[in-house]
Protein backbone atom coordinates (compact mmCIF):
# COMPACT_ATOMS: atom_id res chain seq x y z
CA UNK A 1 213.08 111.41 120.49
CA UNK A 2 211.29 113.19 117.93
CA UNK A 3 214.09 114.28 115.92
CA UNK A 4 212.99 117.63 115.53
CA UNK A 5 215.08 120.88 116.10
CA UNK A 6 212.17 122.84 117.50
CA UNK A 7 211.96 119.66 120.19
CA UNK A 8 215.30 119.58 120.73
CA UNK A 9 215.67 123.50 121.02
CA UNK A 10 212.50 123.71 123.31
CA UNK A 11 212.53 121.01 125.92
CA UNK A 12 215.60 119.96 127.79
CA UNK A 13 213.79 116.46 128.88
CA UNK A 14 215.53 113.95 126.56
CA UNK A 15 214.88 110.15 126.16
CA UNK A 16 217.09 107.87 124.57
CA UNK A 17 217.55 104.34 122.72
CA UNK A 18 220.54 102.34 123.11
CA UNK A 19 221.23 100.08 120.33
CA UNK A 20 219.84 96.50 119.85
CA UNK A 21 217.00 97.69 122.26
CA UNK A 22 212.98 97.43 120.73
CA UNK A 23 210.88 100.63 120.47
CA UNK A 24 206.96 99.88 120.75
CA UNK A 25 204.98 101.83 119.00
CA UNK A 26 201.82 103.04 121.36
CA UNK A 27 198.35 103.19 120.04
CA UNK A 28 195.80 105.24 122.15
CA UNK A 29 191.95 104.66 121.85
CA UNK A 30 189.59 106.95 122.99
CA UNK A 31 185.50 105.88 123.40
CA UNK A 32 182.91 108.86 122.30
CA UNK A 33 179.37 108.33 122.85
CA UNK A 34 177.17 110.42 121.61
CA UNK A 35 173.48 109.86 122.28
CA UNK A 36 171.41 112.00 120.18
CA UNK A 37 167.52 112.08 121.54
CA UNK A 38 168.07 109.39 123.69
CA UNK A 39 164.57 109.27 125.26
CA UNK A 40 163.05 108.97 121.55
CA UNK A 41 160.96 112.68 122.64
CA UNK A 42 158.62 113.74 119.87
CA UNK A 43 159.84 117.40 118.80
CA UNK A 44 158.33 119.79 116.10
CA UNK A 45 159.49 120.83 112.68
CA UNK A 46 159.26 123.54 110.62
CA UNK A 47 155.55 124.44 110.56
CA UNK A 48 155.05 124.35 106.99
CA UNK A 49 157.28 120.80 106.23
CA UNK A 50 155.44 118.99 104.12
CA UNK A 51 154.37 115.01 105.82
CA UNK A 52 157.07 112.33 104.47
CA UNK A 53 160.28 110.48 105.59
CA UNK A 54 163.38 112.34 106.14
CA UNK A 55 166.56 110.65 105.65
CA UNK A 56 169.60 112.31 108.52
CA UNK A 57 172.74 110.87 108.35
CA UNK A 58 175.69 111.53 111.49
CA UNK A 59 178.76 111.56 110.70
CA UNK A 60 182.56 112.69 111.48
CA UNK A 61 184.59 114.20 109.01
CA UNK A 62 188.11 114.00 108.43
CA UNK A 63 190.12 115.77 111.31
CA UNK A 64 193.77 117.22 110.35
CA UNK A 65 195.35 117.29 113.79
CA UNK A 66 197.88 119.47 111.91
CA UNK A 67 195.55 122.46 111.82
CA UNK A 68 194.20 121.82 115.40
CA UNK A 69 194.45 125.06 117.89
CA UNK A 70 196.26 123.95 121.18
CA UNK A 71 198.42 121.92 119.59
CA UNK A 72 201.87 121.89 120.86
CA UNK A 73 203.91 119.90 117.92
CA UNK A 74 204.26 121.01 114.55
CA UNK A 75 205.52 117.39 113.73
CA UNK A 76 201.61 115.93 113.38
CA UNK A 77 200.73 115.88 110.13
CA UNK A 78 197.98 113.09 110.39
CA UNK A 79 194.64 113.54 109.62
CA UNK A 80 191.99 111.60 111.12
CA UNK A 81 189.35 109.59 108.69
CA UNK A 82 186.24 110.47 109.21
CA UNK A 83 183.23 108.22 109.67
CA UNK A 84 179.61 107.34 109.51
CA UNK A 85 178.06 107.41 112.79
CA UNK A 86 174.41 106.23 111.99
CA UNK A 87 171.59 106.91 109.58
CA UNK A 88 168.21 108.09 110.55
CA UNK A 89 164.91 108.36 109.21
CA UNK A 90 162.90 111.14 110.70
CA UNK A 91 158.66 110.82 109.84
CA UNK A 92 156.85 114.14 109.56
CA UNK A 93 153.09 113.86 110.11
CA UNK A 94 151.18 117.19 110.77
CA UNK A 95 152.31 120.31 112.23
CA UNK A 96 152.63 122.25 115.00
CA UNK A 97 149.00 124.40 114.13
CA UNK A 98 147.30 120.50 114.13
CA UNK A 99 148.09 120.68 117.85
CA UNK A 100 147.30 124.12 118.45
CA UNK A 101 143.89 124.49 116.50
């Protein structure tokens, strides 16, 4: 029961407690993988980046599932903590015209 009027006004489907009875709080994980260049492919840069190490870092940010579209509960007010997915470092050597030329 979330113990909101706009649930209680909206759906008819109720569930109930009776007393001396445990509630369990459920936790659901969900795996993302996300594989970026995965076969380690060579691609160009900007023609005119100068050679040197690039530093790229992946990341999350925060998500406030209270601001998400297609959301069907005003009750969520959590927000999601971001997080560091990986740091890179990306070479330049040469350009596109050394290939060309």
């Amino acid at each position: 029961m979330s113990g909101s009027l706009d649930s209680y006004t909206k759906y008819k489907y109720r569930e109930y407690v009776a007393g001396n009875q445990k509630v369990y709080e459920i936790t659901e994980t969900t795996k993302v993988e996300i594989v970026v260049n995965g076969g380690n492919n060579k691609f160009y840069t900007h023609p005119k980046m100068p050679d040197g190490e690039y530093y790229i870092r992946v990341w999350l940010d925060n998500i406030n599932l209270g601001k998400m579209s297609g959301v069907d509960c005003k009750a969520i007010n959590d927000t999601l903590k971001g997080v560091v997915l990986d740091n890179i470092i990306v070479t330049v050597k040469g350009s596109i015209y050394d290939d060309i030329s």
